[in-house]
PDB file of N, CA and C in Angstrom:
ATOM      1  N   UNK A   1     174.166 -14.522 133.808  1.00  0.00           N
ATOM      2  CA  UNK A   1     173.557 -14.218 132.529  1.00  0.00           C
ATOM      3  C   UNK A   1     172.087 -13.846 132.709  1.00  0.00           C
ATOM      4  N   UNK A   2     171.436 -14.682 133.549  1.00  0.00           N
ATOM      5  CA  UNK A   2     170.219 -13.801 134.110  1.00  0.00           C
ATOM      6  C   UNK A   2     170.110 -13.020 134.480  1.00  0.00           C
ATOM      7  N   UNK A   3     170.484 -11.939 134.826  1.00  0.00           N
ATOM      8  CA  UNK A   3     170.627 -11.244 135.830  1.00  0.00           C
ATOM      9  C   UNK A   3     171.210 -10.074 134.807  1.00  0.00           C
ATOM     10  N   UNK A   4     171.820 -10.133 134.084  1.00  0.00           N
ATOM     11  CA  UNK A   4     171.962  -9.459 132.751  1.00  0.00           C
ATOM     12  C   UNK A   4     170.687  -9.289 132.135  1.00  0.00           C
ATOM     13  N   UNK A   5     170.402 -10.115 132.023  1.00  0.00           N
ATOM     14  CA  UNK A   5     169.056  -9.817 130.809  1.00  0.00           C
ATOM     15  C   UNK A   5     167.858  -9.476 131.762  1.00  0.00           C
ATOM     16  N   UNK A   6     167.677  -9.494 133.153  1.00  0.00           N
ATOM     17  CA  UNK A   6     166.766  -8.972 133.613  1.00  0.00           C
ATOM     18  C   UNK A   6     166.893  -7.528 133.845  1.00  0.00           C
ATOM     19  N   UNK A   7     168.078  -6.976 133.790  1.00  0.00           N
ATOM     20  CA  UNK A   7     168.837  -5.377 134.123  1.00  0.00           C
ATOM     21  C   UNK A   7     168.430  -5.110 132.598  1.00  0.00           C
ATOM     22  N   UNK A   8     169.229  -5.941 131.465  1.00  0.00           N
ATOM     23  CA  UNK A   8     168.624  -4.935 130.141  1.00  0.00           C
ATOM     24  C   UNK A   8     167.348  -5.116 129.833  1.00  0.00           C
ATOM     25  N   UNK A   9     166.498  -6.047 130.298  1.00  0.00           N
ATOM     26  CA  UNK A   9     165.105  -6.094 130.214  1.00  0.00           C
ATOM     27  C   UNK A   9     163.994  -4.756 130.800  1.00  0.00           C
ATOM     28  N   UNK A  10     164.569  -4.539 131.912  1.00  0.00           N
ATOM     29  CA  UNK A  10     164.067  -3.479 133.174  1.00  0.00           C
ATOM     30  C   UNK A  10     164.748  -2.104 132.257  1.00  0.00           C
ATOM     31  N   UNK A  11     165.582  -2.217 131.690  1.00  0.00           N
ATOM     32  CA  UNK A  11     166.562  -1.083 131.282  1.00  0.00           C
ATOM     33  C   UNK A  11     165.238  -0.982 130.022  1.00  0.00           C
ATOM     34  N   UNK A  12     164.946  -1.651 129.256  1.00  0.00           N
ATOM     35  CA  UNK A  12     164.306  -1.512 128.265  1.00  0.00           C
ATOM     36  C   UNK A  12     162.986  -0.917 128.722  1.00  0.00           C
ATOM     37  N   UNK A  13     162.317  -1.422 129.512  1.00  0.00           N
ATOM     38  CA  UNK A  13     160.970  -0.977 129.661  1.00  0.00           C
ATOM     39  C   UNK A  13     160.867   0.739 130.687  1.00  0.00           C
ATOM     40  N   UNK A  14     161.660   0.560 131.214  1.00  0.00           N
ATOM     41  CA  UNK A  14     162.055   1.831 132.088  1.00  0.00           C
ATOM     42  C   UNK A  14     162.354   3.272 131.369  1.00  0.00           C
ATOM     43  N   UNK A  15     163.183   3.152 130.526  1.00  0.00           N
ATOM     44  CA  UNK A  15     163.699   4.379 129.804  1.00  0.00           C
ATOM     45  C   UNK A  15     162.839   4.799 128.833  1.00  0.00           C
ATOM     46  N   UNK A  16     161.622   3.983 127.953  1.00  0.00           N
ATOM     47  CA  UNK A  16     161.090   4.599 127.198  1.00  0.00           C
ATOM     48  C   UNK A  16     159.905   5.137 128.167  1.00  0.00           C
ATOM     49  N   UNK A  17     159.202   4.586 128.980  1.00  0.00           N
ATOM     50  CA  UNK A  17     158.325   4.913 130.149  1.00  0.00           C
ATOM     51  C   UNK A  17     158.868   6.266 130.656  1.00  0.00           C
ATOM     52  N   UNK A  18     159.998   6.149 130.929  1.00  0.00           N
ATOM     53  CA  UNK A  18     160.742   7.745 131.441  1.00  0.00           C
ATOM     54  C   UNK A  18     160.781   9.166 130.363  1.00  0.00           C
ATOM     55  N   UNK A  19     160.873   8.351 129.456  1.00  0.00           N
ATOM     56  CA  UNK A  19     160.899   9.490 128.048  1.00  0.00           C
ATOM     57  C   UNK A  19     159.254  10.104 127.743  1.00  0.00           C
ATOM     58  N   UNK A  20     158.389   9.088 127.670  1.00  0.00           N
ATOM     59  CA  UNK A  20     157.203   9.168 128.120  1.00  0.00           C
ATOM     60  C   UNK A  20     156.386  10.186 128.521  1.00  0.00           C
ATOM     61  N   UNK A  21     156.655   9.983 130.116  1.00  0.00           N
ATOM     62  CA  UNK A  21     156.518  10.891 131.178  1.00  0.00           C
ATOM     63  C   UNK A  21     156.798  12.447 131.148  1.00  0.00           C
ATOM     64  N   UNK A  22     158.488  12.157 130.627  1.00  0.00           N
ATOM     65  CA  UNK A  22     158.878  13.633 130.442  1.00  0.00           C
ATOM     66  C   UNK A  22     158.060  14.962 129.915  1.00  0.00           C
ATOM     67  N   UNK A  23     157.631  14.748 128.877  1.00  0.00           N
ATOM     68  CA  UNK A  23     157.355  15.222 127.643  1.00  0.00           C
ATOM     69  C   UNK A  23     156.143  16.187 128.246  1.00  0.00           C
ATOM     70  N   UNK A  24     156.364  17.137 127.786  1.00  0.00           N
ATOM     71  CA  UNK A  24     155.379  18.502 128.596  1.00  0.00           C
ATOM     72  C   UNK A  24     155.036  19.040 127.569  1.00  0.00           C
ATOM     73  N   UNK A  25     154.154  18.371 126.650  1.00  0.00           N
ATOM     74  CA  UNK A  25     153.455  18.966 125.272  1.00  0.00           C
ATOM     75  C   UNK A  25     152.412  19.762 125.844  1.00  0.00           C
ATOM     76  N   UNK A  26     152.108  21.185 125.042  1.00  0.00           N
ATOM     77  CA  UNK A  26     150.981  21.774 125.590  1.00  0.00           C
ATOM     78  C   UNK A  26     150.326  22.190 123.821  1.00  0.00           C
ATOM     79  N   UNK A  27     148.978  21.816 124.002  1.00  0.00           N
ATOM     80  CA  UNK A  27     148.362  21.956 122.709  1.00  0.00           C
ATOM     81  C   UNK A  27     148.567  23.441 122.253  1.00  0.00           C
ATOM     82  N   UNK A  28     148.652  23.576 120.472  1.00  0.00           N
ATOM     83  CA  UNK A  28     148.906  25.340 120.440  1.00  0.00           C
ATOM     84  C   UNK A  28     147.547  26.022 120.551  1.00  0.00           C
ATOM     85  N   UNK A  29     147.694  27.313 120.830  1.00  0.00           N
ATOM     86  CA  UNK A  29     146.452  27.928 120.726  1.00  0.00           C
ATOM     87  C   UNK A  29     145.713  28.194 119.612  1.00  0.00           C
ATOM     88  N   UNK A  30     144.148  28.133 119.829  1.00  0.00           N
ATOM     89  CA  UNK A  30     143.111  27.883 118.537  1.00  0.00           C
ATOM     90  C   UNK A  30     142.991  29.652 118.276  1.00  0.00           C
ATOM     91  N   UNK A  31     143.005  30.044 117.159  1.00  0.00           N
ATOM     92  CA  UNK A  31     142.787  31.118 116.562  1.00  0.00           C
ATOM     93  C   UNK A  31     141.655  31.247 115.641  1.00  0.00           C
ATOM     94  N   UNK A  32     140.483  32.129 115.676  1.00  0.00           N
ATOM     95  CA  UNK A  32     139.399  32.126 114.810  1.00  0.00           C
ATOM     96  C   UNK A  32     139.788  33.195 113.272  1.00  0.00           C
ATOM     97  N   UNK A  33     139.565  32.529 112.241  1.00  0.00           N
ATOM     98  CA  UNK A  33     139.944  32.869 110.766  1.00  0.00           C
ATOM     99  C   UNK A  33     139.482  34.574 111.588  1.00  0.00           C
ATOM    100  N   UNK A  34     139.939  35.529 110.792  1.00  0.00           N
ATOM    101  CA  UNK A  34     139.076  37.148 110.606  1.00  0.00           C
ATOM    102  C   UNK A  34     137.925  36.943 110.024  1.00  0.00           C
ATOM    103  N   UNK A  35     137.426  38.291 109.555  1.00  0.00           N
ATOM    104  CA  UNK A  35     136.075  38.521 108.825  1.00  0.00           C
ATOM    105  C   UNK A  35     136.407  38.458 107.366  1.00  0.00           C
ATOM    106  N   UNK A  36     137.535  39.075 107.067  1.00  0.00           N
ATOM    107  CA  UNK A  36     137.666  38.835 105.470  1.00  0.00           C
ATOM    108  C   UNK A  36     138.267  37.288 105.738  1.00  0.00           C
ATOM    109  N   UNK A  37     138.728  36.636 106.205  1.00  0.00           N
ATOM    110  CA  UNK A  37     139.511  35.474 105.583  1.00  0.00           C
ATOM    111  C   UNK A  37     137.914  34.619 105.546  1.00  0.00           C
ATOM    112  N   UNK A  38     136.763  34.450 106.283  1.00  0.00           N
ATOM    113  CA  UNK A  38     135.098  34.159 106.528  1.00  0.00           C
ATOM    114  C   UNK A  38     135.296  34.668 104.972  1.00  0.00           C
ATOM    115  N   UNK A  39     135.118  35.701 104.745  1.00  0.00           N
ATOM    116  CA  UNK A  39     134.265  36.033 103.889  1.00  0.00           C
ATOM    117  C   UNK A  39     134.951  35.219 102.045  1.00  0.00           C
ATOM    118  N   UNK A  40     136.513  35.430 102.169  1.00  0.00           N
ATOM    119  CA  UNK A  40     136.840  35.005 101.269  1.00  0.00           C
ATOM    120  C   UNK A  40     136.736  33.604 101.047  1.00  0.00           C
ATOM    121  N   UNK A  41     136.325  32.780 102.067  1.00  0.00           N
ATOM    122  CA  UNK A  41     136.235  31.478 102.415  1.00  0.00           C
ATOM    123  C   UNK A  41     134.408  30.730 101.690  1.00  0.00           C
ATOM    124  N   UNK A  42     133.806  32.202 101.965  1.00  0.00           N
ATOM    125  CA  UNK A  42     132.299  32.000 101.410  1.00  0.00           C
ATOM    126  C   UNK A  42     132.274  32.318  99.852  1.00  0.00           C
ATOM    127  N   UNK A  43     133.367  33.170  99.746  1.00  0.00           N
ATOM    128  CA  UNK A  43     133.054  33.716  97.769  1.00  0.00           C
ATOM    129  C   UNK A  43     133.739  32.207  97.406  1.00  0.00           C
ATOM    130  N   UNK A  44     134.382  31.809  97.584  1.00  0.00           N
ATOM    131  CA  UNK A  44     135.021  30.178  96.827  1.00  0.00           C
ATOM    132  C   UNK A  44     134.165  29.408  97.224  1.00  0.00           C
ATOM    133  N   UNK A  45     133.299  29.258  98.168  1.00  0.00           N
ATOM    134  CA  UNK A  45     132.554  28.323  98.272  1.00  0.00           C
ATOM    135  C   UNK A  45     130.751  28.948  97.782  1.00  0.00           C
ATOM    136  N   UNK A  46     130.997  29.807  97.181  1.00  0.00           N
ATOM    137  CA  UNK A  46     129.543  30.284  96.311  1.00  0.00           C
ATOM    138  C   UNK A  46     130.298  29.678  94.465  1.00  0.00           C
ATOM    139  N   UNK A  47     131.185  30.513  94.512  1.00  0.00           N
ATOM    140  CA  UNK A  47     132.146  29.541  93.419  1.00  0.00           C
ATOM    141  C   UNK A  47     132.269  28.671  93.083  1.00  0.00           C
ATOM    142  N   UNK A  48     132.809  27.647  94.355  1.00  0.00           N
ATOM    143  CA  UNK A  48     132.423  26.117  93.607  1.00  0.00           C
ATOM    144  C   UNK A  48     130.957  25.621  93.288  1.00  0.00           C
ATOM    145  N   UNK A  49     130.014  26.074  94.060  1.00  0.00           N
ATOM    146  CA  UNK A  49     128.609  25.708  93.937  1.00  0.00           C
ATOM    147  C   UNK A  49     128.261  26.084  92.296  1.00  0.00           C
ATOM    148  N   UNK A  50     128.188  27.349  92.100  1.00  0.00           N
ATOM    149  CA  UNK A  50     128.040  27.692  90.855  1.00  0.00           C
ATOM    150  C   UNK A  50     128.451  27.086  89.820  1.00  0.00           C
ATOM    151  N   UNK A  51     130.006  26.591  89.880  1.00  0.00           N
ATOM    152  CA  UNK A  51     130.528  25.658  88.754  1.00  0.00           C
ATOM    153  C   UNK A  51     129.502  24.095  88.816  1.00  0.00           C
ATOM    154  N   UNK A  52     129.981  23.899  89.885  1.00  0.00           N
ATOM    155  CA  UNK A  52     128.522  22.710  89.918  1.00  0.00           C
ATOM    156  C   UNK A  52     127.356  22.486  89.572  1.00  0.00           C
ATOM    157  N   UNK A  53     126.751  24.137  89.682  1.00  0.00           N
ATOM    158  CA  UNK A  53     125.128  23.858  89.289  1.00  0.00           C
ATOM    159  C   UNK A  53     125.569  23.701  87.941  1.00  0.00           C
ATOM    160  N   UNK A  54     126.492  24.458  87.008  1.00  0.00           N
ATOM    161  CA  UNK A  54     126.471  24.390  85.527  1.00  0.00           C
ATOM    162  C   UNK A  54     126.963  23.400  84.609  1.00  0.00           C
ATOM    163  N   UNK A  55     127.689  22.369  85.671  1.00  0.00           N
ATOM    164  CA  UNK A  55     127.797  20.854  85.036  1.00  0.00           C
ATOM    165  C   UNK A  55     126.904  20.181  85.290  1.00  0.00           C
ATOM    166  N   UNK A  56     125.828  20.596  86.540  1.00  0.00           N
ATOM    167  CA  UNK A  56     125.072  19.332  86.325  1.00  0.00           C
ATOM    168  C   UNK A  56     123.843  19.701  85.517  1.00  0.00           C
ATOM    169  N   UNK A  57     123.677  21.163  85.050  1.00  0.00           N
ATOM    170  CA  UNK A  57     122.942  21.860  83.925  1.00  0.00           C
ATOM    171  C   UNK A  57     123.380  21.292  82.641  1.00  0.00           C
ATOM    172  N   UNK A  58     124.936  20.878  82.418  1.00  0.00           N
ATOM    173  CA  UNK A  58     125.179  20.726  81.320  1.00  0.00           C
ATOM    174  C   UNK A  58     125.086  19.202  81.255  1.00  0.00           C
ATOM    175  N   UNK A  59     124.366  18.257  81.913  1.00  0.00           N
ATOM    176  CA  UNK A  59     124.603  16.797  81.815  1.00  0.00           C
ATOM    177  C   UNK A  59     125.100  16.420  81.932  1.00  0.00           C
ATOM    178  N   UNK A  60     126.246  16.779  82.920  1.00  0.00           N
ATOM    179  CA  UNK A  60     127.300  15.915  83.088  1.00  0.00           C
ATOM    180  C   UNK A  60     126.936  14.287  84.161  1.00  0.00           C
ATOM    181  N   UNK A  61     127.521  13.569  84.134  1.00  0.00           N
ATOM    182  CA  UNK A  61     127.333  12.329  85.299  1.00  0.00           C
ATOM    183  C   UNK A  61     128.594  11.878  85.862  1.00  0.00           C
ATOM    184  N   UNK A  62     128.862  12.507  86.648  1.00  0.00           N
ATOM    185  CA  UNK A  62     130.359  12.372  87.131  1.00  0.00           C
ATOM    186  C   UNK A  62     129.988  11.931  88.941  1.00  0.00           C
ATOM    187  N   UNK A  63     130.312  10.282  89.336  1.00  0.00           N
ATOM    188  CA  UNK A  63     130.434  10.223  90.741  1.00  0.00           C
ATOM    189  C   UNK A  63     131.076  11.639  91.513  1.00  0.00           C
ATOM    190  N   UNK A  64     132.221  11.211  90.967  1.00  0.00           N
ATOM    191  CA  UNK A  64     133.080  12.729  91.879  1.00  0.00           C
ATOM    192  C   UNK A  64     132.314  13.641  92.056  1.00  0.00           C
ATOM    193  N   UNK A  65     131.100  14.504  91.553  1.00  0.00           N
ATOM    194  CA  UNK A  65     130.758  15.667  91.637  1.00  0.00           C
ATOM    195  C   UNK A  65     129.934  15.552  93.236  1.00  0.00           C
ATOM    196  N   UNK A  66     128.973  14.187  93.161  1.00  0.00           N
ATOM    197  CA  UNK A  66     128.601  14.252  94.237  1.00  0.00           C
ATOM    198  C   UNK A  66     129.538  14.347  95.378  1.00  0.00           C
ATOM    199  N   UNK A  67     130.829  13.743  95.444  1.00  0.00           N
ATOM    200  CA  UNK A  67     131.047  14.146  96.745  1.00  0.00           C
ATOM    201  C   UNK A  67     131.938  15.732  96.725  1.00  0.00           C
ATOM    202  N   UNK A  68     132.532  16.121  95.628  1.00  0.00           N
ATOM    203  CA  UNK A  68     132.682  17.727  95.505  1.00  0.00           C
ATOM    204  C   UNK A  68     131.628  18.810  96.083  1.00  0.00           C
ATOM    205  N   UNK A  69     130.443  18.319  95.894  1.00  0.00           N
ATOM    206  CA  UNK A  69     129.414  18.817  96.548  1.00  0.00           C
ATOM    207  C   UNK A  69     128.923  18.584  98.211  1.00  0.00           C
ATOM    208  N   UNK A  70     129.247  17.429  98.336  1.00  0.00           N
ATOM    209  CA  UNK A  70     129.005  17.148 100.090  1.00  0.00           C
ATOM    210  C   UNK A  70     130.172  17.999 100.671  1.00  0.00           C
ATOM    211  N   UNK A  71     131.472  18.207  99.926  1.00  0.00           N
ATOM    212  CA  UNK A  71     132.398  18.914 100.682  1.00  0.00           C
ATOM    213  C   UNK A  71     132.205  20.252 100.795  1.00  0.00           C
TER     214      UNK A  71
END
């Protein structure tokens, strides 16, 4: 009975260690946005600014805005 449970013990630690090992992940390749996808990326983010300056023109006091703005 020992001798059992030391084989499925060894069996246990062995096979996931082996699965492990196997595994030949290779990171995918990094691709830089284009010039229009940049650019459309800057008109939404002149966009959100703008909506922002005009709530906090209009008095608003909203926590959330500050961090809408750090983002």
């Amino acid at each position: 009975m020992k001798l059992f449970s030391l084989g499925l013990m060894l069996a246990g630690l062995l096979i996931p260690v082996s699965l492990v090992l196997s595994q030949k992940a290779t990171p995918a390749e990094s691709r830089l946005p284009t010039d229009e996808v940049l650019k459309a990326i800057d008109a939404r983010g002149d966009q959100l600014g703008s909506a922002l300056a005009s709530l906090r023109q209009q008095g608003v006091r909203d926590p959330w805005l500050a961090d809408v703005e750090i983002y």
